[in-house]
Protein backbone atom coordinates (compact mmCIF):
# COMPACT_ATOMS: atom_id res chain seq x y z
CA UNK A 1 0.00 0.00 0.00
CA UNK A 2 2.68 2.45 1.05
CA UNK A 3 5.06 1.72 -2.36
CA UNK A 4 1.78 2.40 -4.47
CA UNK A 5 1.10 5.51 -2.25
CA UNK A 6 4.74 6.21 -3.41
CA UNK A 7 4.15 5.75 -6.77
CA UNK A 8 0.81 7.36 -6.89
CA UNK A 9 2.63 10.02 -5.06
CA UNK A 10 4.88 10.53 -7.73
CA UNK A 11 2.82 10.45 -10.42
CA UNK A 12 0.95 13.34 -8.96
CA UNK A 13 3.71 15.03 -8.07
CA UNK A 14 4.76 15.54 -11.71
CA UNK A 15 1.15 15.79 -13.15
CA UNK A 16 0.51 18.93 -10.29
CA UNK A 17 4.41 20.42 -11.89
CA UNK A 18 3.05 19.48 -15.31
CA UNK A 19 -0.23 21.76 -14.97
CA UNK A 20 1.47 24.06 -12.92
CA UNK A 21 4.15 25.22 -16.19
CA UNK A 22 1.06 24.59 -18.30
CA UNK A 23 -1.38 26.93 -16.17
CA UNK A 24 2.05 29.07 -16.16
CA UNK A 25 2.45 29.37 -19.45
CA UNK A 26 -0.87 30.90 -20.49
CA UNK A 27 -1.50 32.87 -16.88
CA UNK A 28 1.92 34.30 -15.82
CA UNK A 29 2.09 36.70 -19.37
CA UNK A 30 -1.66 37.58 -18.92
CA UNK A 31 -0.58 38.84 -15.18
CA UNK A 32 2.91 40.64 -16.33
CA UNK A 33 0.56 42.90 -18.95
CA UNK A 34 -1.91 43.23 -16.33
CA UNK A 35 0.36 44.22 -13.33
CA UNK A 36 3.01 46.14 -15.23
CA UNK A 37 6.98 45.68 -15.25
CA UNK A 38 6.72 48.28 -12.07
CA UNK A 39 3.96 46.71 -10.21
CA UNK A 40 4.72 43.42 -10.54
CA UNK A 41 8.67 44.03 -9.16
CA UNK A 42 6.79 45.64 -6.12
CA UNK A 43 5.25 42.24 -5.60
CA UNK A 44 8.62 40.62 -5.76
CA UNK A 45 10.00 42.52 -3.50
CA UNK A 46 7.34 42.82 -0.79
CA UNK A 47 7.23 39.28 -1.04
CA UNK A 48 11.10 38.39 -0.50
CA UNK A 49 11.41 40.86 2.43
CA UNK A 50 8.00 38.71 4.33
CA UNK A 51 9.45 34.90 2.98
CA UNK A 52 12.41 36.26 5.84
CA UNK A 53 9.80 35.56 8.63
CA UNK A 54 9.30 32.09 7.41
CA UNK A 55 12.75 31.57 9.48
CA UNK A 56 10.73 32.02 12.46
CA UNK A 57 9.58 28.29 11.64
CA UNK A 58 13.65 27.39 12.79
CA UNK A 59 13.15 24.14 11.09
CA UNK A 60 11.07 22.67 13.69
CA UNK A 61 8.77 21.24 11.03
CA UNK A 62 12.14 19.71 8.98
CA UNK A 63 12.56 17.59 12.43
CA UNK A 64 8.59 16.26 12.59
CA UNK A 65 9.65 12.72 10.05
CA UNK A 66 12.82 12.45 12.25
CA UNK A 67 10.86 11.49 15.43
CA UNK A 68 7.75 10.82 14.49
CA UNK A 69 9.96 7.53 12.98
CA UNK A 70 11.28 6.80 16.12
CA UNK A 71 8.22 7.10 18.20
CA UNK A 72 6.41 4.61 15.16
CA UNK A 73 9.61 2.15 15.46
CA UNK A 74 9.16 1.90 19.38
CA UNK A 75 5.34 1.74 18.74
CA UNK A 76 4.53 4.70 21.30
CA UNK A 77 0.90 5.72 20.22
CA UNK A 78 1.24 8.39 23.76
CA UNK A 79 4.55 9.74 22.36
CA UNK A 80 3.41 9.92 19.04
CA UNK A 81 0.16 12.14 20.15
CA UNK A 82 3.24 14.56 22.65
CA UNK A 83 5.21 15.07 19.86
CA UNK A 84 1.96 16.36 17.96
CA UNK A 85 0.60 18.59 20.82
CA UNK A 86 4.19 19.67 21.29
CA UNK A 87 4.95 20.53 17.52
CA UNK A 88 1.32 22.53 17.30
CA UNK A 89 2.15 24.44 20.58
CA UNK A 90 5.28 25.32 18.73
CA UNK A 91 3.81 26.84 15.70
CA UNK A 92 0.83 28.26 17.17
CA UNK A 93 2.80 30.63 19.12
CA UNK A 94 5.59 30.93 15.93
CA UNK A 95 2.03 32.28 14.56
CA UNK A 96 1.42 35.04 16.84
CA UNK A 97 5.20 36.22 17.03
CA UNK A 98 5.15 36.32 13.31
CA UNK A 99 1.85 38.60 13.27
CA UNK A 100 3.52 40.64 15.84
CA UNK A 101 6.74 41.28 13.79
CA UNK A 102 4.28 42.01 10.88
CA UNK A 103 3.18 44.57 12.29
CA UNK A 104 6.47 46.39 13.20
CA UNK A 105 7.62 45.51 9.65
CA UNK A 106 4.56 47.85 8.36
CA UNK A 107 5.11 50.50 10.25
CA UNK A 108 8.55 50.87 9.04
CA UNK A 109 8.30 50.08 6.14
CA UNK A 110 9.83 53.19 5.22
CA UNK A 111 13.17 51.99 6.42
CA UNK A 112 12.80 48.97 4.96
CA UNK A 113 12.20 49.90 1.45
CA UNK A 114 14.86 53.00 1.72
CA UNK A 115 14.36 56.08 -0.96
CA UNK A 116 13.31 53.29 -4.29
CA UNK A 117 9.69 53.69 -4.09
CA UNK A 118 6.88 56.42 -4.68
CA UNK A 119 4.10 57.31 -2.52
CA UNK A 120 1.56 54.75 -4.15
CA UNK A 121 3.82 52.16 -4.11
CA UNK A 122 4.27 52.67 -0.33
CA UNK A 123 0.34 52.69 0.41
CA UNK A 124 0.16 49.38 -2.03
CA UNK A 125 3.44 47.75 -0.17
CA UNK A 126 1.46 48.18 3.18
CA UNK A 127 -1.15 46.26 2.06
CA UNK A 128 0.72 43.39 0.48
CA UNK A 129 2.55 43.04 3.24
CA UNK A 130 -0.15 42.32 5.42
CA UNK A 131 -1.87 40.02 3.35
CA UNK A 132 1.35 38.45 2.82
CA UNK A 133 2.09 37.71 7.07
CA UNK A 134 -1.28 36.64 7.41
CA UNK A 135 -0.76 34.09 4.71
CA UNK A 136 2.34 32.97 6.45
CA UNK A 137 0.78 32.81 9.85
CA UNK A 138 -1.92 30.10 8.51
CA UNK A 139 1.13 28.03 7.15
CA UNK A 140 3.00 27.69 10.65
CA UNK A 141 0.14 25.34 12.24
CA UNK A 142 -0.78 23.91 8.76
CA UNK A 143 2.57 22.51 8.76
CA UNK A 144 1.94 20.17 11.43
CA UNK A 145 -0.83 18.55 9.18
CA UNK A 146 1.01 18.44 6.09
CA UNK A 147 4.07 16.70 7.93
CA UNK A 148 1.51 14.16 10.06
CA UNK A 149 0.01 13.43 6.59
CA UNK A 150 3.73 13.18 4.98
CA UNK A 151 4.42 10.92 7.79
CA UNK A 152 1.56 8.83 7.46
CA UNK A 153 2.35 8.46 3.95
CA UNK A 154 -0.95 9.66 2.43
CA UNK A 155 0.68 11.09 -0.59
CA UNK A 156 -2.54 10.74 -2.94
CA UNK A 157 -4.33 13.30 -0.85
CA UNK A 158 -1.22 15.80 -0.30
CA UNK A 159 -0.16 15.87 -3.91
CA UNK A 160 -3.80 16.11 -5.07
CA UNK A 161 -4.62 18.99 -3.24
CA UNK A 162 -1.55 20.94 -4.21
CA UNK A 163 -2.78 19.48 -7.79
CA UNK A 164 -5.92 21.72 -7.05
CA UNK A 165 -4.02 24.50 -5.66
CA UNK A 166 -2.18 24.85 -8.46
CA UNK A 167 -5.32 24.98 -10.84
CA UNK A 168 -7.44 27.20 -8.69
CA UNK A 169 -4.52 29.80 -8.72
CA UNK A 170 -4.91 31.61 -11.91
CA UNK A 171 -8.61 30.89 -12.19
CA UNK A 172 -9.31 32.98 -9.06
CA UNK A 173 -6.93 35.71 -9.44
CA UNK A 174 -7.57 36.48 -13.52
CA UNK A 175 -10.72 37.81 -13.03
CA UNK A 176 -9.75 40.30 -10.09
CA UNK A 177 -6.39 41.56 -12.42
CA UNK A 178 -9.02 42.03 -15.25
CA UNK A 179 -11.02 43.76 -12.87
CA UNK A 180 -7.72 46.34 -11.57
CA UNK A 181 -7.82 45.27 -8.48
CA UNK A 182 -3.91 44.01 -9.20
CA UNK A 183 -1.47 42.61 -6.23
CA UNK A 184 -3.11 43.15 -4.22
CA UNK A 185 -6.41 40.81 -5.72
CA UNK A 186 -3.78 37.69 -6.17
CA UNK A 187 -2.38 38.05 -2.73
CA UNK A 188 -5.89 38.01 -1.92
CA UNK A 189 -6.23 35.17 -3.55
CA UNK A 190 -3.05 33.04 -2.28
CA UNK A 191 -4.31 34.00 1.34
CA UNK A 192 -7.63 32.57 0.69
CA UNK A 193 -6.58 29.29 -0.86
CA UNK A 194 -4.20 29.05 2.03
CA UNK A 195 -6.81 29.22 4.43
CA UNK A 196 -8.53 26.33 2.29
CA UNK A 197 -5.48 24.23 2.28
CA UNK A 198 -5.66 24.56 5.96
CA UNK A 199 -9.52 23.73 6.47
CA UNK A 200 -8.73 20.68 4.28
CA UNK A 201 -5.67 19.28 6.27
CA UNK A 202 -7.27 19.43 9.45
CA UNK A 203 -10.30 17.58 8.28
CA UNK A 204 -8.37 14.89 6.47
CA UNK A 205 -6.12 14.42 9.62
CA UNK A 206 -8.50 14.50 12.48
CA UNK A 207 -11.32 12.65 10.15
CA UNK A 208 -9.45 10.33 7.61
CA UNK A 209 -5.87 9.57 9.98
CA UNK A 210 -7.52 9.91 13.60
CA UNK A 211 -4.58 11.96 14.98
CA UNK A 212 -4.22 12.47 18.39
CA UNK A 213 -2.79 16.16 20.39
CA UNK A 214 -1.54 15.30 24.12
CA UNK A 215 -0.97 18.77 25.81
CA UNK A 216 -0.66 17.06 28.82
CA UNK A 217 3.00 15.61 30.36
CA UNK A 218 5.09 17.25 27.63
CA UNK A 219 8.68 16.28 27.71
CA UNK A 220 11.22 19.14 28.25
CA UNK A 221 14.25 16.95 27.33
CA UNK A 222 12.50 16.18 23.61
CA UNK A 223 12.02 19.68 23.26
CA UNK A 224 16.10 20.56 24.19
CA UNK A 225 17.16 17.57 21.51
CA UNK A 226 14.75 18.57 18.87
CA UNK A 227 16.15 22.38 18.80
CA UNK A 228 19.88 21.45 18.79
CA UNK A 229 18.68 18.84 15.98
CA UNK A 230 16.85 21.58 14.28
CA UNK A 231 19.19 24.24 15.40
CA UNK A 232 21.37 23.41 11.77
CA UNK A 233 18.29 23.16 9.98
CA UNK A 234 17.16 26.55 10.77
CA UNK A 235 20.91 27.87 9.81
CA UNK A 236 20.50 25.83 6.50
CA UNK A 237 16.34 27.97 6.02
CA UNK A 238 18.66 31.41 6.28
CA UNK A 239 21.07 30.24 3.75
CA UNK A 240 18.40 29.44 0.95
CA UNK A 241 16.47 32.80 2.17
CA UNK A 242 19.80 34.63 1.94
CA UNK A 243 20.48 32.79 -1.67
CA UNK A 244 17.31 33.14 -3.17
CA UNK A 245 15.58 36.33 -1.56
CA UNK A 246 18.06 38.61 -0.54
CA UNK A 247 19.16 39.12 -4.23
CA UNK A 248 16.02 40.86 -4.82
CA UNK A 249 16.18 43.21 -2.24
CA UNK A 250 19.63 43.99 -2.79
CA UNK A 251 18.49 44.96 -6.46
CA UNK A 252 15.33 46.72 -4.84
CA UNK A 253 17.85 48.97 -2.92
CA UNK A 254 20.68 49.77 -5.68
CA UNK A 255 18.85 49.12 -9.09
CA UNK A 256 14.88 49.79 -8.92
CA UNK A 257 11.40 47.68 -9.27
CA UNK A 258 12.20 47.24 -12.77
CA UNK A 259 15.39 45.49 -12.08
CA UNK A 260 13.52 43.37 -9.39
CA UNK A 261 11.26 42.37 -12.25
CA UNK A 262 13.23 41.29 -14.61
CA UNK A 263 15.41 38.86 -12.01
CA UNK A 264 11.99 37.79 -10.53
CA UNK A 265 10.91 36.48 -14.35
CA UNK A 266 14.00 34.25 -14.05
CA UNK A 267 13.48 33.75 -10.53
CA UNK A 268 10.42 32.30 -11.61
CA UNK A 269 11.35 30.28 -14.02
CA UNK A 270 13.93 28.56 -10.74
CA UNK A 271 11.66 28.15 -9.00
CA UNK A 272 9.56 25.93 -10.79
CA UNK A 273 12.80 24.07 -11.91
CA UNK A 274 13.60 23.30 -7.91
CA UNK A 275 9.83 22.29 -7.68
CA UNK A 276 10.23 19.62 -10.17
CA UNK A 277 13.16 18.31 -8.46
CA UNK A 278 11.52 17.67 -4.84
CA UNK A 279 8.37 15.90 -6.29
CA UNK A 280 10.01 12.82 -6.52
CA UNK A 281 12.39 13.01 -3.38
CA UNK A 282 9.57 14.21 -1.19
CA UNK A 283 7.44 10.68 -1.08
CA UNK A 284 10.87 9.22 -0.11
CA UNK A 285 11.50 11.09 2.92
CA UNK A 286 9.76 8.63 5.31
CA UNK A 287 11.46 5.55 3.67
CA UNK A 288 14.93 7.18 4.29
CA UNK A 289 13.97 8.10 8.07
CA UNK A 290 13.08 4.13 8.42
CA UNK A 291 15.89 2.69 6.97
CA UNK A 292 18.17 4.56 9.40
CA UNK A 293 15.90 4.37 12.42
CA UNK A 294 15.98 0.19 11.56
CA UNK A 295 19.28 -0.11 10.13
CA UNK A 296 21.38 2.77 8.96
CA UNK A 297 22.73 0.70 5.94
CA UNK A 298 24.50 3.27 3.94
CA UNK A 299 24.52 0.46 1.33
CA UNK A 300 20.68 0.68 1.02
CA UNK A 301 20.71 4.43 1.09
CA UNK A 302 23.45 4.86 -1.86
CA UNK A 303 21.27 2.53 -4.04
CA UNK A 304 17.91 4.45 -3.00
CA UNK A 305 20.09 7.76 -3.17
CA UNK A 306 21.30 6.82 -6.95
CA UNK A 307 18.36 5.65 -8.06
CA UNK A 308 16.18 8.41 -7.07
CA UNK A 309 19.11 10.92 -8.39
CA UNK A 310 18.85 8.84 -11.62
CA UNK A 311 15.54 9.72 -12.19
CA UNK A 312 15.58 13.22 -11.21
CA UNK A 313 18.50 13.96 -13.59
CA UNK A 314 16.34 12.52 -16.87
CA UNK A 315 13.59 14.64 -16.18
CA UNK A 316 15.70 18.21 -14.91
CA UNK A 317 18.07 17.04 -18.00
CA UNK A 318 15.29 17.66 -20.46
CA UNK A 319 13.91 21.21 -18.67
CA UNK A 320 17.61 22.65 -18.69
CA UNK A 321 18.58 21.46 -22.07
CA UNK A 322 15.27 22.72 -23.66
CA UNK A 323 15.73 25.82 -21.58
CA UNK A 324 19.47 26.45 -22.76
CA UNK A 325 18.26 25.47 -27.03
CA UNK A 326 14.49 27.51 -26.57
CA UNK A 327 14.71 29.33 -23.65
CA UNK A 328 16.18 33.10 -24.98
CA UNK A 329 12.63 32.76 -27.08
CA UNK A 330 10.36 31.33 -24.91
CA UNK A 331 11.19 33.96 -22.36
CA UNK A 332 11.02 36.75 -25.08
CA UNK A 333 7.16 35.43 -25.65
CA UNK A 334 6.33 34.31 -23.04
CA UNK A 335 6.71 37.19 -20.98
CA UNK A 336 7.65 40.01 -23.66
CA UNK A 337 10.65 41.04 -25.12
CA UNK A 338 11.30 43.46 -22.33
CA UNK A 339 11.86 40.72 -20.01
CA UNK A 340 15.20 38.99 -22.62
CA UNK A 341 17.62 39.53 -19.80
CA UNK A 342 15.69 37.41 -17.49
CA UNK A 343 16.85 34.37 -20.02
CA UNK A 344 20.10 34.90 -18.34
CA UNK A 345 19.44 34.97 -14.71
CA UNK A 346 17.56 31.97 -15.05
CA UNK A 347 20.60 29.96 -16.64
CA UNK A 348 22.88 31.35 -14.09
CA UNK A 349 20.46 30.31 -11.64
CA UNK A 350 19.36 26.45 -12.52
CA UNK A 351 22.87 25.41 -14.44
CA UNK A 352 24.76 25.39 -10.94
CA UNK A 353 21.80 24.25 -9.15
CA UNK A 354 21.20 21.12 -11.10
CA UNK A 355 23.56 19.04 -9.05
CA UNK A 356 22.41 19.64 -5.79
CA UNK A 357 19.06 18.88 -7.00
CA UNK A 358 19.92 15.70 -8.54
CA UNK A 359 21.32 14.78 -5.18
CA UNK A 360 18.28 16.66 -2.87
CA UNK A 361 17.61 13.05 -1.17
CA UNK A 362 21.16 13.01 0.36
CA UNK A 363 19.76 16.16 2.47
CA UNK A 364 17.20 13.77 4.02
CA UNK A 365 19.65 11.76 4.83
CA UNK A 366 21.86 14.03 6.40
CA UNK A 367 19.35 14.68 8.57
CA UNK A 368 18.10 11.33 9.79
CA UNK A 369 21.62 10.49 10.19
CA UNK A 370 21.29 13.89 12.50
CA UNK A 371 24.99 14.64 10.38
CA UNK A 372 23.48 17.62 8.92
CA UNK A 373 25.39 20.38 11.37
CA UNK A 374 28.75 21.21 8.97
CA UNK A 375 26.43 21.20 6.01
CA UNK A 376 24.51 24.13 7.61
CA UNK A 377 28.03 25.98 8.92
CA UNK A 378 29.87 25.64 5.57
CA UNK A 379 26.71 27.06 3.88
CA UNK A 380 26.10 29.66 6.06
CA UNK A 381 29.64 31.19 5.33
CA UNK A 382 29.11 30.94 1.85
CA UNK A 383 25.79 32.40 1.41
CA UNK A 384 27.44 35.44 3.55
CA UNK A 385 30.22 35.83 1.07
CA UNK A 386 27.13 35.58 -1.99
CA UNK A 387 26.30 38.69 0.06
CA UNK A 388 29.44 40.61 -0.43
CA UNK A 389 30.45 39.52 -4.22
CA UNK A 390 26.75 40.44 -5.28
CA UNK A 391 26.80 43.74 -4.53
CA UNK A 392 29.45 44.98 -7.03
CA UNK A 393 28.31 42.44 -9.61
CA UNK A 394 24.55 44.36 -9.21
CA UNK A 395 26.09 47.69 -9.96
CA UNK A 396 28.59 46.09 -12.54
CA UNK A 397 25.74 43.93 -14.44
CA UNK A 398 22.23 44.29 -12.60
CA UNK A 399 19.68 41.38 -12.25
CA UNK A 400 22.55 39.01 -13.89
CA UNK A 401 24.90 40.36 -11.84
CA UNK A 402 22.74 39.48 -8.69
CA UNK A 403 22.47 35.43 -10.33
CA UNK A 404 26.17 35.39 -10.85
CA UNK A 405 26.91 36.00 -7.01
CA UNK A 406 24.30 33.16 -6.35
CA UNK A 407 25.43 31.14 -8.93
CA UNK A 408 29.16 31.06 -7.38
CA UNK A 409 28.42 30.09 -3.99
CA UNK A 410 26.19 27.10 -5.41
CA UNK A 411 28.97 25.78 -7.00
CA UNK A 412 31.03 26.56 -4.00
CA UNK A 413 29.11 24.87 -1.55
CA UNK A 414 26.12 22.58 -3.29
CA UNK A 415 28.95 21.15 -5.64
CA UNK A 416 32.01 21.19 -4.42
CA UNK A 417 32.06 20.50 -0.55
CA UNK A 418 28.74 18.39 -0.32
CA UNK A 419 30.08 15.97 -2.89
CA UNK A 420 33.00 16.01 -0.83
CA UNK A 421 31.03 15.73 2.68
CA UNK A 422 28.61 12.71 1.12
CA UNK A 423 31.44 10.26 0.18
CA UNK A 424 34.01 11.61 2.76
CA UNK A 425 31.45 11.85 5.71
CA UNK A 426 27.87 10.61 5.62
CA UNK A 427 28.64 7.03 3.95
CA UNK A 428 27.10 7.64 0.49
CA UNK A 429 29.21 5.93 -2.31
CA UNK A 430 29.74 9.20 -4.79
CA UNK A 431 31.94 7.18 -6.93
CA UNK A 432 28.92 5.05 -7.76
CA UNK A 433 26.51 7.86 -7.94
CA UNK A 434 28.66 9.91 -10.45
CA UNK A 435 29.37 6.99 -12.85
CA UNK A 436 25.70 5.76 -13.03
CA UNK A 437 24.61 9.33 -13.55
CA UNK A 438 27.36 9.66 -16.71
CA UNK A 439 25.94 6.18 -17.61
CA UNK A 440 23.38 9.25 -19.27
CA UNK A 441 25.81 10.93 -21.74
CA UNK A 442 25.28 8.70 -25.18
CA UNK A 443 21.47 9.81 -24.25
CA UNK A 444 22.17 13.33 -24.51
CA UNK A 445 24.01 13.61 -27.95
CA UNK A 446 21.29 13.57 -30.42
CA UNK A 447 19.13 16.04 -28.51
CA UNK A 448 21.88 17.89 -28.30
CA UNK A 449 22.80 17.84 -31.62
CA UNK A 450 18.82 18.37 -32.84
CA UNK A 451 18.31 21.26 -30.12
CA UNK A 452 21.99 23.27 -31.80
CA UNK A 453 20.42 22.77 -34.91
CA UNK A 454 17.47 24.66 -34.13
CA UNK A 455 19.56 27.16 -32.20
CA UNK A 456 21.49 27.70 -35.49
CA UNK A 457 19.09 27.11 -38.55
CA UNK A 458 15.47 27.97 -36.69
CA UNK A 459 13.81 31.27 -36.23
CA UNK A 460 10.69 31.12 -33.55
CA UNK A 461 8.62 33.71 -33.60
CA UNK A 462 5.56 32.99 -32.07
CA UNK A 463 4.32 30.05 -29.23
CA UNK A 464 2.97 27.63 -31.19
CA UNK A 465 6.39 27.46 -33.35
CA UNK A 466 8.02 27.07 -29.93
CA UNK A 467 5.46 24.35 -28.75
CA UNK A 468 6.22 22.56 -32.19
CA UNK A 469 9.98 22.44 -32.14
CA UNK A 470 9.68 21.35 -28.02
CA UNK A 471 7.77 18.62 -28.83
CA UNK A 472 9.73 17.35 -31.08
CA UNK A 473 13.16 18.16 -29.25
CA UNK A 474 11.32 16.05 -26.31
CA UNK A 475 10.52 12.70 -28.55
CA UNK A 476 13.98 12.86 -29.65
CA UNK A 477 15.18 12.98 -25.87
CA UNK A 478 12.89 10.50 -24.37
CA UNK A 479 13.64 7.83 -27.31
CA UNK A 480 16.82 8.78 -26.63
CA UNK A 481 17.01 8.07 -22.79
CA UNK A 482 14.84 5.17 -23.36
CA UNK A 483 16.69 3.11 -25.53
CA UNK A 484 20.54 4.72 -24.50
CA UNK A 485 19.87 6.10 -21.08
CA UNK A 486 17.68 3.71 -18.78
CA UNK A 487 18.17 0.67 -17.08
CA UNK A 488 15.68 -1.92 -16.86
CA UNK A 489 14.43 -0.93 -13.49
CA UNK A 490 13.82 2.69 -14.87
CA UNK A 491 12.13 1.56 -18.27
CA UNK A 492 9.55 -0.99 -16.50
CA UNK A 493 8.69 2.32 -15.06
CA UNK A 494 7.22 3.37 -17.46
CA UNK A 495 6.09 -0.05 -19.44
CA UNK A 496 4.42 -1.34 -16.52
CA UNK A 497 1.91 1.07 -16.18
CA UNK A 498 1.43 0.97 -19.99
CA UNK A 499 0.71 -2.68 -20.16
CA UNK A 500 -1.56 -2.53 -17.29
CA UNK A 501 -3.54 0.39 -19.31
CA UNK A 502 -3.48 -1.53 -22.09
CA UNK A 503 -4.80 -5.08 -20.62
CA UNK A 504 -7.90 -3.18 -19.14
């Protein structure tokens, strides 16, 4: 039941990232004409200066799988119901600090903002922002469902709704653009479906999973070993804010709202690359947190490790090469041709981060192992120095300037020393890893060939001259993979479920 959860899981995974770039590609140019280069930078920058309270979470909710496993492997129902009562006391009152820091935020923002704005964009600013914390307040206790349900394994319902989520998006907030009401309508409307995904959670946990919340007899020691376990986790949360937030408010500051929008096109475009990435890795977070609890084979985790990174590299190989052949004029009409320069922040920004997301299971791993402290350290130094070498690449180049710095401590630190750290320290075979993952190069030549020779020869104009040549660049690369890149495991993948379609 739980492997066809898994695979179920999967499936919707991709199917929710799949409508998601679909839903994408007709809403998000609708929204840039109807928001405005200027308005629609405001909104990226309101919104990376609030994502810097989600730290307030201190990776509490990271440490949920790690002894909830333990709990389930001693069969403690009482514990199990503690650790709940304990995690939603937790968040609760994360909830109320982060309303209360809200609210000093808005009163200065002013200060916050500096000298880059006008009057109007001030008044709207105030606004988004509070929409904005109250949105993050709802996610603080909803976390404790989603990780109970994560836990539980229940990955049909999860993915589904996020399936949902992602479909009721643009359908909500189109008519309110088209209407003028602007950012501030889709904030509206990511606060609302928030509060749904809430409502929904906490029905389908209390009704479907019969959790339990003990208040009662909390255990003080748990609490002091789950915050120096999550202490590294929350250092790890300021790193990614600092690498993928701060480099809009650092072109906010020196270079303007139109800057801001044109690195949060390609921003955009990033993050819907990482999402792709954890929708297979995510249904395999409670496997990895049993095999260690049981066993800690490092044996077993390598192969589940490779095998998972095996997959995620064929399907991130085909968004970055189809990127890097059509993406200069997909991005030109897709979101206009004043938004070209974002084509470059986005390659800067998912080149250097395909490795680390290739290997995103090893960071569940690192944690169950509880090994994930020099990680976090290393990181943290890093993302400091991004800091530093961003700010005279923003004056020198502007919004790629800002992906360059980011794009240098990746390598730095997601390539260089975590390779080193998985092999070296945590047990994980990299040898293996690396030469079943170049096991993939014969795969890649003829797309590579076909996607040069429509770089060279081809002239795309419009979308559905772009859709054309992409569908045919990704036939070529899945015939390609299929006979040159898979192994047998990763082909009955995909013949199984065939054949079963096909017998009914």
């Amino acid at each position: 039941m739980k492997i066809s959860q898994r695979k179920t899981g999967v499936a919707l995974s991709y199917a929710g990232e799949l409508v998601k770039v679909l839903v994408n590609l007709v809403y998000t140019p609708v929204m840039l004409r109807l928001l405005g280069q200027s308005e629609y930078g405001l909104y990226q920058l309101v919104y990376s200066v609030v994502s810097y309270l989600s730290l307030l979470s201190l990776g509490f909710g990271s440490s949920y799988l790690r002894f909830y496993s333990r709990y389930k492997a001693q069969k403690d129902e009482d514990g199990v119901a503690k650790l709940n009562g304990m995690f939603m006391l937790i968040f609760c009152s994360i909830s109320v600090i982060c309303v209360l820091c809200g609210i000093v935020m808005i009163g200065n923002i002013r200060g916050i903002f500096g000298t880059g704005l006008t009057e109007s964009e001030y008044a709207t600013a105030r606004v988004l922002m509070g929409l904005l914390i109250i949105n993050l307040a709802m996610t603080f206790p909803n976390s404790v469902f989603n990780c109970s349900i994560t836990a539980h394994e229940k990955f049909l319902f999860q993915k589904l709704l996020i399936l949902l989520q992602n479909l009721f998006s643009p359908f909500l907030t189109l008519p309110l653009l088209i209407m003028g009401y602007g950012s501030i309508g889709m904030v509206s409307v990511t606060t609302f479906l928030t509060f749904a995904l809430l409502l929904s959670n906490m029905f389908y946990c209390f009704k479907k999973l019969h959790i339990r919340f003990a208040f009662k007899g909390l255990k003080i020691a748990l609490l002091k070993e789950m915050w120096v376990f999550t202490f590294f986790i929350f250092l790890n949360q300021i790193i990614d804010q600092i690498n993928w937030s701060v480099d809009k408010f650092l072109l906010g500051r020196l270079a303007g709202t139109t800057a801001v929008a044109i690195y949060g096109v390609g921003g955009q475009i990033n993050t819907l690359y990482l999402q792709f990435s954890s929708s297979i890795s995510n249904v395999f977070v409670p496997k990895v947190n049993r095999i260690v609890a049981e066993s800690n084979d490092d044996t077993q985790l390598t192969r589940l490790f490779t095998k998972v990174g095996r997959i995620q590299f064929m399907v991130l190989g085909l968004i970055l090469s189809g990127f890097i052949f059509f993406g200069i004029s997909f991005v030109k009409i897709w979101a206009g041709p004043e938004y070209g320069a974002s084509y470059v922040v986005a390659l800067l920004l998912i080149i250097p981060v395909t490795v680390p997301l290739i290997q995103n299971l090893g960071i569940e791993i690192q944690r169950a192992k509880n090994m994930h402290k020099a990680r976090a350290v290393v990181y943290m130094a890093i993302a400091i120095a991004n800091v530093f070498i961003s700010i005279p690449l923003i004056k020198l180049m502007g919004p790629a300037g800002a992906a360059l710095g980011t794009a240098i401590s990746l390598v730095a630190g997601n390539v260089i020393f975590m390779n080193w750290y998985y092999h070296a320290r945590i047990g994980m075979n990299m040898i293996y890893f690396w030469k079943e993952i170049a096991k993939f190069i014969p795969a890649l030549i003829a797309p590579c060939v076909a996607g040069m020779a429509v770089m060279k020869y081809a002239n795309i104009t419009g979308l559905v001259q772009l859709a054309a040549f992409a569908i045919v660049y990704t036939v070529i690369y899945a015939f390609s993979m299929y006979f040159l890149g898979m192994n047998s495991e990763e082909k009955q993948l995909i013949v199984g479920p065939v054949r079963r379609i096909l017998r009914k």
